[in-house]
N, C-alpha and C. Protein backbone atom coordinates (compact mmCIF):
# COMPACT_ATOMS: atom_id res chain seq x y z
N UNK A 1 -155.60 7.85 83.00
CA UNK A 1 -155.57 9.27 83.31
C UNK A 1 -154.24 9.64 83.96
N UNK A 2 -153.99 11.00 84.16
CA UNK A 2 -152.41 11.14 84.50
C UNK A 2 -152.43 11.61 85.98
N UNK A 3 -151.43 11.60 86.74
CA UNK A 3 -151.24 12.07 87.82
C UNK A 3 -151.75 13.16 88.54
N UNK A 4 -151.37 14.06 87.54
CA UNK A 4 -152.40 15.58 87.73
C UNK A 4 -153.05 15.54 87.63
N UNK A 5 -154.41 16.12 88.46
CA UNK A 5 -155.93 16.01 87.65
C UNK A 5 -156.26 17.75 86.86
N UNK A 6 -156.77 17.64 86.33
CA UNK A 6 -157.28 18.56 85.16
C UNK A 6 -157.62 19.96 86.45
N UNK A 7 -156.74 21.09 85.95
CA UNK A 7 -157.12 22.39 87.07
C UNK A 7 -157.21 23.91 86.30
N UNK A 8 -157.52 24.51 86.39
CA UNK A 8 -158.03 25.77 85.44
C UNK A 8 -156.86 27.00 86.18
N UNK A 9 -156.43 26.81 87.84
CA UNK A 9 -155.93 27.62 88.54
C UNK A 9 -154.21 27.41 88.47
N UNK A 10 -154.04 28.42 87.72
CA UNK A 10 -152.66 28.20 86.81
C UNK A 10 -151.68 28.22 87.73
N UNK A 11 -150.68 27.74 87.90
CA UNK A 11 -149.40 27.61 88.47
C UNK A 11 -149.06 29.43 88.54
N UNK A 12 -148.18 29.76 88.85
CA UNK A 12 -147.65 31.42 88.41
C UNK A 12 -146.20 30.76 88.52
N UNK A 13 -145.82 31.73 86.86
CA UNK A 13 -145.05 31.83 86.38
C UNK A 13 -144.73 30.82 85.03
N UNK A 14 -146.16 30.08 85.02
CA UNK A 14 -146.62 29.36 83.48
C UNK A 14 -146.30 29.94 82.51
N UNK A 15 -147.01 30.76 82.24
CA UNK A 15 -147.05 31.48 81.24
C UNK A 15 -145.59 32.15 80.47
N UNK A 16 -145.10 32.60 81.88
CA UNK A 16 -143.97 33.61 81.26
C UNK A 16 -142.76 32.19 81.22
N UNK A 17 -142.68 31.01 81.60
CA UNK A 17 -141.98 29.88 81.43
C UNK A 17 -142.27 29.58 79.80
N UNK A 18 -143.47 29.64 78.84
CA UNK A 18 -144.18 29.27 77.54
C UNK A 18 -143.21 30.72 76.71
N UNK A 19 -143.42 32.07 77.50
CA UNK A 19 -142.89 32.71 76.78
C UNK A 19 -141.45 32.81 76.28
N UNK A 20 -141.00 32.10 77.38
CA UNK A 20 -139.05 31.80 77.13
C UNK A 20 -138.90 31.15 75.71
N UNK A 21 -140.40 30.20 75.87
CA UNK A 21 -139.54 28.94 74.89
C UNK A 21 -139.24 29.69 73.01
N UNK A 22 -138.30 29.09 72.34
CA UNK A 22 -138.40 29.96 71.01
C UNK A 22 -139.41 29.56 70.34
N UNK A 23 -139.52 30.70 69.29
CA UNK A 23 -140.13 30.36 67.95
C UNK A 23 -139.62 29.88 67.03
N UNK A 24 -140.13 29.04 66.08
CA UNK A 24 -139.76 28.38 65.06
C UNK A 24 -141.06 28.87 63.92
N UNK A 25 -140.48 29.35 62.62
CA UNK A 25 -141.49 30.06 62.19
C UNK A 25 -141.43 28.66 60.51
N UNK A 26 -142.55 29.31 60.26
CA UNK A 26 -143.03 28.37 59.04
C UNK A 26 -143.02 29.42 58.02
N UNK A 27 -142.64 28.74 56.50
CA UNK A 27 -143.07 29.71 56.00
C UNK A 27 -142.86 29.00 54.54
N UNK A 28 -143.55 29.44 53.40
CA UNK A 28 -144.05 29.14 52.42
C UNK A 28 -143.32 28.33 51.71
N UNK A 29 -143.28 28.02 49.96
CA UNK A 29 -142.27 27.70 48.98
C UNK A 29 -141.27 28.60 49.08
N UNK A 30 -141.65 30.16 48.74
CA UNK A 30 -141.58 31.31 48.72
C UNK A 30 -140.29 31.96 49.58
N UNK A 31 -140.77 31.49 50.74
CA UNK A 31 -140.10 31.61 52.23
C UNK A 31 -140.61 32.67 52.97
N UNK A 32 -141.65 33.00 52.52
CA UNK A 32 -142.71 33.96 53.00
C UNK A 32 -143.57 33.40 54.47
N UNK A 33 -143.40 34.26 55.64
CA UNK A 33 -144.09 33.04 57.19
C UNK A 33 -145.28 33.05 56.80
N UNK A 34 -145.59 32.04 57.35
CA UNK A 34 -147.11 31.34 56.90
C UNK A 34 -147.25 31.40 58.90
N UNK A 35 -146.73 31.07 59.54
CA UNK A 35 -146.87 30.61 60.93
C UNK A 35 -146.01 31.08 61.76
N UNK A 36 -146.10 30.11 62.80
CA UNK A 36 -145.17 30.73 63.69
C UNK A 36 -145.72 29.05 65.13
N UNK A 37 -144.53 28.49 65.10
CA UNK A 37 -144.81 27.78 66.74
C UNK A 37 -144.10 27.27 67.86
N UNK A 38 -144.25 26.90 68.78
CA UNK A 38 -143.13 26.58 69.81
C UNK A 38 -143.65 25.44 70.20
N UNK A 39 -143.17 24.70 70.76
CA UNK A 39 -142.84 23.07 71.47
C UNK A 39 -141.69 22.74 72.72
N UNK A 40 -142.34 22.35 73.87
CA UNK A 40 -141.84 21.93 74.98
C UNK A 40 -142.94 21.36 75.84
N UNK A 41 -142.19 20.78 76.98
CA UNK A 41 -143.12 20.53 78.25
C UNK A 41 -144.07 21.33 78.51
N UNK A 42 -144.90 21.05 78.78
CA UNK A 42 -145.76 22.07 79.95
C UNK A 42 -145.26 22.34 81.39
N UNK A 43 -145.00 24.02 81.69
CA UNK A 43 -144.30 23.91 82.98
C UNK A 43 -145.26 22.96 83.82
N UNK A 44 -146.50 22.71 84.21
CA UNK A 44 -147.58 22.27 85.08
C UNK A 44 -147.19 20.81 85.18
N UNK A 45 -147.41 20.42 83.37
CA UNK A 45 -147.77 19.01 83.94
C UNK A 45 -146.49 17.96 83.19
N UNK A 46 -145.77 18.46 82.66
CA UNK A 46 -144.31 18.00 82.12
C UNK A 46 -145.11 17.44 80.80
N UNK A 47 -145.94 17.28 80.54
CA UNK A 47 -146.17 16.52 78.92
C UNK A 47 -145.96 17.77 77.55
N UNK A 48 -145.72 16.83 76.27
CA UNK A 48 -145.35 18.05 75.56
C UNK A 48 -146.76 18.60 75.41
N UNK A 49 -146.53 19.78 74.63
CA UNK A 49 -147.20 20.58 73.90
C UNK A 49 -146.79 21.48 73.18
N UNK A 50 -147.48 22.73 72.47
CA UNK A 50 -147.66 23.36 71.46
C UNK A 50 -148.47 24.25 71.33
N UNK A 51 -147.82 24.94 70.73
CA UNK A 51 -148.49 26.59 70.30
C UNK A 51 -148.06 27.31 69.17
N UNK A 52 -149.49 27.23 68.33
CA UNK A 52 -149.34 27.58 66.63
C UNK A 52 -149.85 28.54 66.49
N UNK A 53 -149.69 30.02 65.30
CA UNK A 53 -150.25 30.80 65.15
C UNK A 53 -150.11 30.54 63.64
N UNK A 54 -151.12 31.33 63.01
CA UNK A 54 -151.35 31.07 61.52
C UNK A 54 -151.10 32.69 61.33
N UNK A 55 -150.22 32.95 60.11
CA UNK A 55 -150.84 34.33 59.79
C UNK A 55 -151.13 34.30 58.08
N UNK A 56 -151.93 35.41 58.19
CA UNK A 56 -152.70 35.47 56.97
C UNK A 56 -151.95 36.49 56.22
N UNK A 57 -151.62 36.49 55.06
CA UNK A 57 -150.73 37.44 53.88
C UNK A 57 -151.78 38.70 53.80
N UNK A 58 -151.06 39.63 53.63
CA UNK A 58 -151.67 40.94 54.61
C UNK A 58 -151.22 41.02 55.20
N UNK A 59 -151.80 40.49 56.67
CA UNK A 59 -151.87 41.04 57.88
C UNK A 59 -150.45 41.71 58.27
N UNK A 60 -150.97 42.70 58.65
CA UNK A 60 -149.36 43.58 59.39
C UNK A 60 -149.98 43.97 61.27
N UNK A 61 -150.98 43.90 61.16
CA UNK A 61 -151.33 44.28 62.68
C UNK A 61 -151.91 43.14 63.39
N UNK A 62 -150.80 42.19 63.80
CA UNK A 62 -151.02 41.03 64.82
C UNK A 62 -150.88 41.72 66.11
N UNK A 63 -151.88 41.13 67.10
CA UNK A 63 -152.04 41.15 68.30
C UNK A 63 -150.46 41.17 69.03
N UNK A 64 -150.47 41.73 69.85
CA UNK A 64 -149.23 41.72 71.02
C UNK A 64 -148.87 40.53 71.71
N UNK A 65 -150.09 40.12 72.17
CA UNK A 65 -150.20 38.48 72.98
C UNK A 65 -151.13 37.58 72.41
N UNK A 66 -151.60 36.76 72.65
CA UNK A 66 -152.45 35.43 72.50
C UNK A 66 -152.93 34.42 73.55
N UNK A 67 -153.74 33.85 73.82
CA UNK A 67 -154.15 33.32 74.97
C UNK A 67 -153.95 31.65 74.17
N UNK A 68 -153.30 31.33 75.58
CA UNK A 68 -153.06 29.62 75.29
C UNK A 68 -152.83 28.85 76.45
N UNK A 69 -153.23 27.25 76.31
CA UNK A 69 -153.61 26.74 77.39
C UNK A 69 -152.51 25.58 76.92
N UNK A 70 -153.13 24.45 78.08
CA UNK A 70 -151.45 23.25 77.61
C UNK A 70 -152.47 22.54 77.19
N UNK A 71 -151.92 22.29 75.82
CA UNK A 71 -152.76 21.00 75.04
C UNK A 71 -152.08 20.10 74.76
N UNK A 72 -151.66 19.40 76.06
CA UNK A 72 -151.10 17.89 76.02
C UNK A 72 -152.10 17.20 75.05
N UNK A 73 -151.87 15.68 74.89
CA UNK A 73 -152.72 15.11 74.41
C UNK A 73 -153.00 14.00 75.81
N UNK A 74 -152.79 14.30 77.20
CA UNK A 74 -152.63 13.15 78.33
C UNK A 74 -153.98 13.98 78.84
N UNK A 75 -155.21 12.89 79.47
CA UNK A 75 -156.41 12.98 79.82
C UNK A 75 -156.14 13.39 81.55
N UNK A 76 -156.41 14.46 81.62
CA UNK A 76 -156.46 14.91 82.94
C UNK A 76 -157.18 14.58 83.43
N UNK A 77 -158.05 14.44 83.20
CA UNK A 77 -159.88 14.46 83.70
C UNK A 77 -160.65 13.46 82.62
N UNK A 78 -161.55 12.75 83.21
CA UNK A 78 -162.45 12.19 82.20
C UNK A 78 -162.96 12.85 80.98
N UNK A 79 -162.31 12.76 80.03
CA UNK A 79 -163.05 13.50 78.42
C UNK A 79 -162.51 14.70 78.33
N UNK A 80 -161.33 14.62 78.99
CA UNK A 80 -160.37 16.53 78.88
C UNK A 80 -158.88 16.06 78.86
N UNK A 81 -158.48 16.74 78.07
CA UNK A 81 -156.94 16.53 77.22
C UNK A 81 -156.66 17.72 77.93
N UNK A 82 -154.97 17.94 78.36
CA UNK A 82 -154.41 19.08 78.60
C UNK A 82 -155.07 19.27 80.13
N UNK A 83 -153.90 20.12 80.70
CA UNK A 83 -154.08 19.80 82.39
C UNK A 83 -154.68 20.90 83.03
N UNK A 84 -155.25 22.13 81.99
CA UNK A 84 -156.04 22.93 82.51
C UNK A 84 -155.30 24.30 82.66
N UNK A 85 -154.07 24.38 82.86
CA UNK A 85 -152.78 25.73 82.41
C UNK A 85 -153.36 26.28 81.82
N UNK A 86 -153.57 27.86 81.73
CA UNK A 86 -153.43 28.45 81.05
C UNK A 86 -152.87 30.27 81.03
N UNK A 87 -152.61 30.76 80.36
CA UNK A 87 -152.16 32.35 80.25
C UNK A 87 -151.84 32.70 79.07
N UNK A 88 -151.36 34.03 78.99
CA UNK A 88 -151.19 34.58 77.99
C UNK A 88 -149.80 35.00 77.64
N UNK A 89 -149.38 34.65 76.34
CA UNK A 89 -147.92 35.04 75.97
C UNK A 89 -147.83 36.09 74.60
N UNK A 90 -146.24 36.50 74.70
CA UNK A 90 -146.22 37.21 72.96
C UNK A 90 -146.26 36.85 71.97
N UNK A 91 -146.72 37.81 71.57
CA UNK A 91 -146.46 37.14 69.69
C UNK A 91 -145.59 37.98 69.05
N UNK A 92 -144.71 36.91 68.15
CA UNK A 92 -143.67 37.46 67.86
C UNK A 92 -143.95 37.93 66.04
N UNK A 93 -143.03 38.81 65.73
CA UNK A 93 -143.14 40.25 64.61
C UNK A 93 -142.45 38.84 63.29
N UNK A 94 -143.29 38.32 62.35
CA UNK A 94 -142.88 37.95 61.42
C UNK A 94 -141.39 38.93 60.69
C-alpha cells in the first residue's frame, strides 16, 4: 500500500493543478476527434494518472466541466486504487 492513505477531502487547488495540464486529443483515420486526454502526476499523491473523454460524432453540446478523481493504479487503502482526489475540471471544444 502507498504512503498516503486513501482520503475523499481534496487538497485545494487539485483540481485547478489537473486543469493546467494539456490536452492531447485523439482522433480517427479520418482525423476526426474521437477523444480527448491528459496525463501527469496527481497533485495529492505524485503517482501518474489520467483523464479520458470519449466524444460521440454528433455531439456539439459537451458539458463545460467533468468530474474526475486520481486514478492511480497505487492501492491507497485496502481494495481502493487512486488516493481519493477529487474535483472538477474543463472540457475542452473539439
Amino acid at each position: 500500500m502507498s504512503e498516503l492513505p486513501f482520503d475523499i477531502v481534496t487538497p485545494n487547488g487539485w483540481a485547478a493543478a489537473l486543469d493546467a495540464w494539456p490536452w492531447s486529443w485523439l482522433k480517427d483515420d479520418q482525423g476526426h476527434p474521437i477523444g480527448a486526454e491528459k496525463r501527469g502526476p496527481c497533485p495529492n499523491c505524485g503517482h501518474g494518472m489520467s483523464v479520458s473523454l470519449g466524444i460521440t460524432e454528433g455531439i456539439t453540446d459537451l458539458p463545460s466541466h467533468t468530474d474526475v478523481s486520481c486514478n492511480c493504479a497505487v492501492k491507497h487503502a485496502e481494495g481502493q486504487t487512486g488516493c481519493g482526489a477529487h474535483g472538477e475540471i474543463g472540457v475542452p471544444t473539439p
